[in-house]
C-alpha atoms as a PDB file:
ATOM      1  CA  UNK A   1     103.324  92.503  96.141  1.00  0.00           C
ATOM      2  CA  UNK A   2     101.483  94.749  93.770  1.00  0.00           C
ATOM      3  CA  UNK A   3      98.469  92.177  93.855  1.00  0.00           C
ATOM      4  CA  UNK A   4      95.696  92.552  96.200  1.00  0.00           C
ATOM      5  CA  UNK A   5      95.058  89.358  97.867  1.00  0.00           C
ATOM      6  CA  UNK A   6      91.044  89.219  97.902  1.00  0.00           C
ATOM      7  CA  UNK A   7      89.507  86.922 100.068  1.00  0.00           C
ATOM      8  CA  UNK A   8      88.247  84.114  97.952  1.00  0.00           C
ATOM      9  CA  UNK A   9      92.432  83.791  97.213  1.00  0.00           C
ATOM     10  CA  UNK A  10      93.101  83.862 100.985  1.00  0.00           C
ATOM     11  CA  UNK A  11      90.995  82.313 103.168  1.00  0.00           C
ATOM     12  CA  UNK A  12      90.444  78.120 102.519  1.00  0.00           C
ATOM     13  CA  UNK A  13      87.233  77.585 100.427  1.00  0.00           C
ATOM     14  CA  UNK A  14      85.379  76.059 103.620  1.00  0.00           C
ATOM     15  CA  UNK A  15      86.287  79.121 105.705  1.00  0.00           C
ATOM     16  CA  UNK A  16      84.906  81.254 103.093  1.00  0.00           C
ATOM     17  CA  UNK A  17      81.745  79.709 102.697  1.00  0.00           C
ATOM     18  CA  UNK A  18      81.616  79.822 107.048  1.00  0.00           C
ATOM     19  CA  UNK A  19      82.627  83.320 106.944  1.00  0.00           C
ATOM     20  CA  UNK A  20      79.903  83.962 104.199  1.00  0.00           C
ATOM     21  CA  UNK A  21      77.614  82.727 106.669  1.00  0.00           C
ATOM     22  CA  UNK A  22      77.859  85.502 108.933  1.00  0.00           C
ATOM     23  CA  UNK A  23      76.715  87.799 105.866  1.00  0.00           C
ATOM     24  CA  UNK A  24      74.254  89.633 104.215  1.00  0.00           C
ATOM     25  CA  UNK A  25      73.521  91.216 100.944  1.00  0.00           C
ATOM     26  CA  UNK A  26      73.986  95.088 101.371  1.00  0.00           C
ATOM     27  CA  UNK A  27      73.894  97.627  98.766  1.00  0.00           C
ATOM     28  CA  UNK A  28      75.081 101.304  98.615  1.00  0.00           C
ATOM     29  CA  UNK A  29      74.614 104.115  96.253  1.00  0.00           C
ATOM     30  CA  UNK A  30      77.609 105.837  94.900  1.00  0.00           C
ATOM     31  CA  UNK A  31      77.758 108.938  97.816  1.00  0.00           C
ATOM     32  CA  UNK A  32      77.155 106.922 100.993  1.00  0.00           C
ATOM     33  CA  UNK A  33      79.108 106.422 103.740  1.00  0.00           C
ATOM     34  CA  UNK A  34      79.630 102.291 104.804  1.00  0.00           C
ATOM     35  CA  UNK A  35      81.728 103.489 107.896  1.00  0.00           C
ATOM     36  CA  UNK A  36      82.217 106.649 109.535  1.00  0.00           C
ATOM     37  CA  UNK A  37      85.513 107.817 111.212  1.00  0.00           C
ATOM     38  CA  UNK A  38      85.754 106.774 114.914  1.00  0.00           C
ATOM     39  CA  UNK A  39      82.294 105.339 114.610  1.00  0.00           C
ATOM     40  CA  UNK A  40      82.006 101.699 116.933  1.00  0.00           C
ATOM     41  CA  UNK A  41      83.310  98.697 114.419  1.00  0.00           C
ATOM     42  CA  UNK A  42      80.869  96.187 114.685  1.00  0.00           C
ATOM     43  CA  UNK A  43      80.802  95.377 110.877  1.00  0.00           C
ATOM     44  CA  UNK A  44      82.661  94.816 108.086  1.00  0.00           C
ATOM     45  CA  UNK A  45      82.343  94.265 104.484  1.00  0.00           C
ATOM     46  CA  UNK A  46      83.430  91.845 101.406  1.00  0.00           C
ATOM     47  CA  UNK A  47      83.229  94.472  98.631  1.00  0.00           C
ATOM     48  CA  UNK A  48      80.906  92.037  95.620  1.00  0.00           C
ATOM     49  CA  UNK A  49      80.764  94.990  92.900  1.00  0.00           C
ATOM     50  CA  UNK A  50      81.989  98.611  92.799  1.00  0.00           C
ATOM     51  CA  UNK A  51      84.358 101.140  94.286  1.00  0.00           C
ATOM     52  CA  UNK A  52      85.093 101.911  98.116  1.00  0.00           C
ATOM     53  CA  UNK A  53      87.296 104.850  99.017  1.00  0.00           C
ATOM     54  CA  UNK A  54      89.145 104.798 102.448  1.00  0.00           C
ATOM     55  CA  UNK A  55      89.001 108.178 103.636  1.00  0.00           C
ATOM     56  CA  UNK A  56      90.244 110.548 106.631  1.00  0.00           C
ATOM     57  CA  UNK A  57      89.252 113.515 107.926  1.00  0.00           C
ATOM     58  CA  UNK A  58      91.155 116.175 108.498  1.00  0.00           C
ATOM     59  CA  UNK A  59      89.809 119.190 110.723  1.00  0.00           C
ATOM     60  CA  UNK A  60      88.429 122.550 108.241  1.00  0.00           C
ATOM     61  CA  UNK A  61      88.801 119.382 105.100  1.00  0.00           C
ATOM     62  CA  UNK A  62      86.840 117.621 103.108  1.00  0.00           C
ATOM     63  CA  UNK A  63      87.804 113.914 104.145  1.00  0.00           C
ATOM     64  CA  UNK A  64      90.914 113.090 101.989  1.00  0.00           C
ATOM     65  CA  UNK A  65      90.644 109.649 100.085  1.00  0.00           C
ATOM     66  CA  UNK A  66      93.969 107.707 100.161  1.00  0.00           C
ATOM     67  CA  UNK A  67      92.930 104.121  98.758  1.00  0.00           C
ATOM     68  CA  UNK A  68      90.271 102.705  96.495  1.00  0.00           C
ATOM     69  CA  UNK A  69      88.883  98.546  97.308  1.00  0.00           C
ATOM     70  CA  UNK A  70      87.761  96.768  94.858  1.00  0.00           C
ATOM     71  CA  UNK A  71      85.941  93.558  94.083  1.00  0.00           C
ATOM     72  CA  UNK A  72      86.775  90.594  96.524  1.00  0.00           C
ATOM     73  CA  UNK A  73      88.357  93.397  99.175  1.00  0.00           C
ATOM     74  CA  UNK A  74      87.597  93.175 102.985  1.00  0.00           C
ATOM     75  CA  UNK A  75      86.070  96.917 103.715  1.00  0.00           C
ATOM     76  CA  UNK A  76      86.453  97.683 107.414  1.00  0.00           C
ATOM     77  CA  UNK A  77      88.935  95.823 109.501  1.00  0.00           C
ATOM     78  CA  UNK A  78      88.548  98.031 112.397  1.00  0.00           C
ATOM     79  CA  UNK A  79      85.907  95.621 113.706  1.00  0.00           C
ATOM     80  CA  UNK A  80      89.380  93.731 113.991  1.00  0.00           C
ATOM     81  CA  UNK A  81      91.682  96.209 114.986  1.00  0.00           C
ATOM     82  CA  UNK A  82      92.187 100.338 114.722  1.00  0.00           C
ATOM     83  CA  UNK A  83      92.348 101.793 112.976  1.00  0.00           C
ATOM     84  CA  UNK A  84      89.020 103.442 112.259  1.00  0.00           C
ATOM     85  CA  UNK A  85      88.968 105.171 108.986  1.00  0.00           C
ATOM     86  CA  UNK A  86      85.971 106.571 106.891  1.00  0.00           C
ATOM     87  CA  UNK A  87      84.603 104.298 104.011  1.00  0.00           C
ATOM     88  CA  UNK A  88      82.887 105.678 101.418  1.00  0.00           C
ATOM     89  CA  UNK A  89      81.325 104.248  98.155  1.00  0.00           C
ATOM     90  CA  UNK A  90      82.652 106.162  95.115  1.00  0.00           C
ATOM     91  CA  UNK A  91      80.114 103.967  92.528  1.00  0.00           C
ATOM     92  CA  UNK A  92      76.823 101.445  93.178  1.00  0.00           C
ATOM     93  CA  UNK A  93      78.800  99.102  95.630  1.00  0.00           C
ATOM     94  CA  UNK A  94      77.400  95.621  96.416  1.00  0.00           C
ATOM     95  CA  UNK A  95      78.771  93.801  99.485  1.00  0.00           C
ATOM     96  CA  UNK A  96      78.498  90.826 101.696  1.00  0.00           C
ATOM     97  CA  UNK A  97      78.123  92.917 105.636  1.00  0.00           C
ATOM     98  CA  UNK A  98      78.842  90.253 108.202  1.00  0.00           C
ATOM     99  CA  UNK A  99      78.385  90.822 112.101  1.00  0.00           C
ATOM    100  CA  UNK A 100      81.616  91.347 113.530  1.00  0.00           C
ATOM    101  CA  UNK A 101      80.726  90.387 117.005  1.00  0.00           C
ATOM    102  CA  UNK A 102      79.449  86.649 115.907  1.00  0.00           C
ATOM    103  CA  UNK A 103      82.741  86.390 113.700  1.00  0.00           C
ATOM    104  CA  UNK A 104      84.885  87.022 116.307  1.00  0.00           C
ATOM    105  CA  UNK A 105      83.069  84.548 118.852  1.00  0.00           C
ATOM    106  CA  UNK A 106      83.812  81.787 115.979  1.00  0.00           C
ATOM    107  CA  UNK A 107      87.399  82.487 115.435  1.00  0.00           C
ATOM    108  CA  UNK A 108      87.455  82.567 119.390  1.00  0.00           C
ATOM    109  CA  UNK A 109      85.775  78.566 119.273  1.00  0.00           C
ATOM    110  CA  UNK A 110      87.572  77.986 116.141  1.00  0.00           C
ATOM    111  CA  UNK A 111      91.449  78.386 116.461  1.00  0.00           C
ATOM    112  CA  UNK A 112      91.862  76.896 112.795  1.00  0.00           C
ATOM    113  CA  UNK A 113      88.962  79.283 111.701  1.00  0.00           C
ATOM    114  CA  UNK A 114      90.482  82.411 113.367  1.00  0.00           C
ATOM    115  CA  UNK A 115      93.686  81.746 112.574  1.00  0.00           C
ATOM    116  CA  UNK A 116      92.348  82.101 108.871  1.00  0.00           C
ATOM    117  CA  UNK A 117      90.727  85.188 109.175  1.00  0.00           C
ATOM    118  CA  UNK A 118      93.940  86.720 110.996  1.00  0.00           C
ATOM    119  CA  UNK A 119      96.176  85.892 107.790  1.00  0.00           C
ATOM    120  CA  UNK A 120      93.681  87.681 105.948  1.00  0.00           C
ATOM    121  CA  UNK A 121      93.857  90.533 107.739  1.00  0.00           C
ATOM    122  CA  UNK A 122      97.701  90.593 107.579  1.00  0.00           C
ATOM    123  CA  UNK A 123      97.840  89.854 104.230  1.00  0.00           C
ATOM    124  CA  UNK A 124      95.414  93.146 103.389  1.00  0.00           C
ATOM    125  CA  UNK A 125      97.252  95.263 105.594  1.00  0.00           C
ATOM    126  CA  UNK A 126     100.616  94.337 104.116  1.00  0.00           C
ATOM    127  CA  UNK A 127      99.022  95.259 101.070  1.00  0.00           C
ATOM    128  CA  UNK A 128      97.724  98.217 101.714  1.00  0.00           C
ATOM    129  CA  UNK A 129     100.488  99.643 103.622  1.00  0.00           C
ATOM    130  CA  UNK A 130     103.147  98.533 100.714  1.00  0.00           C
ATOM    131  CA  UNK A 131     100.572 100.480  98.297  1.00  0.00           C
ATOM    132  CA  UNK A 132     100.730 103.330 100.669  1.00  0.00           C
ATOM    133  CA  UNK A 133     104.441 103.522 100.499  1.00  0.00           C
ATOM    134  CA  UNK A 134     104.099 103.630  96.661  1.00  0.00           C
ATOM    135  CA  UNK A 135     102.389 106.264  96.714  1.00  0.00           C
ATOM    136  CA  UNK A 136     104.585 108.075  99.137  1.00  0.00           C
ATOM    137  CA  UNK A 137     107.350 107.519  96.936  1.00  0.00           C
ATOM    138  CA  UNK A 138     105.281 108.760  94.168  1.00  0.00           C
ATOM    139  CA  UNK A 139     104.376 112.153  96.245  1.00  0.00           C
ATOM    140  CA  UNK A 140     107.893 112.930  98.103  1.00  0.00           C
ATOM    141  CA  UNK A 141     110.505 110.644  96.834  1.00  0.00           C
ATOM    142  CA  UNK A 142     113.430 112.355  94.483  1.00  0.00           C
ATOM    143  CA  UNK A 143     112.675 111.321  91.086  1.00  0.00           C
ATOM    144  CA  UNK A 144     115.370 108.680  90.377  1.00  0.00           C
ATOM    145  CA  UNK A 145     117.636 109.470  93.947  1.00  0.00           C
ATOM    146  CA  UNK A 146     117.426 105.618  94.464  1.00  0.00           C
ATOM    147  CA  UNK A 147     118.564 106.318  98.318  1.00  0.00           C
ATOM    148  CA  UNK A 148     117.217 107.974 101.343  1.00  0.00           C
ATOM    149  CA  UNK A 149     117.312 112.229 101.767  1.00  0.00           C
END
């Protein structure tokens, strides 16, 4: 799984072009901050163009960037769940913003809806946390040990 699965690829085409309805064209300029840490979630993001960094902040740090999203990526899935990481665009970043409070009344109405948008959500989260322990492995891992320390 060292594909991200964007969301054209994972949601049907009709509950794209639903969950595009929700949306809004939204721009950024490389520097600005999409989503703050801890901030209320009541948005989220399908990254059109550009770079996102996911970010934390550490106390007496500059926020530390640990992943980068790309074209086609869902930016900000703590509208969904925590949990509630910085964003921050790293280039000119175009998005689709949608309103997470009216998505989540339709996948509440919607079972077959919803049910989309939560296999999304595991899908990206499976991927990010499997790219996470890459670069773990990467950081700490014995070079070639093949086992655990």
């Amino acid at each position: 799984m060292t594909t991200v699965a964007t969301m054209n690829a994972a949601l049907p085409a009709g509950h794209l072009e639903r969950l595009v309805q929700f949306a809004r064209q939204v721009s950024f300029e490389a520097g600005a901050r999409l989503f703050g840490e801890g901030r209320r979630a009541d948005r989220f993001w399908i990254v059109r163009t550009g770079a996102v960094a996911l970010d934390l902040h550490e106390p007496g740090r500059r926020p530390a960037a640990f992943e980068m999203l790309r074209h086609g990526e869902l930016v900000g899935w703590s509208w969904h769940f925590p949990p509630r990481m910085g964003h921050l665009a790293v280039s000119p970043v175009r998005t689709w913003e949608s309103d997470a409070e009216a998505v989540r009344a339709v996948c509440a109405e919607d079972p077959e809806f919803g049910f989309s948008i939560a296999v999304r959500g595991r899908l990206s989260v499976a991927d990010r946390l499997h790219r996470s322990r890459i670069l773990l492995l990467g950081l700490h891992a014995p070079q070639g040990n093949g086992g655990l320390a």
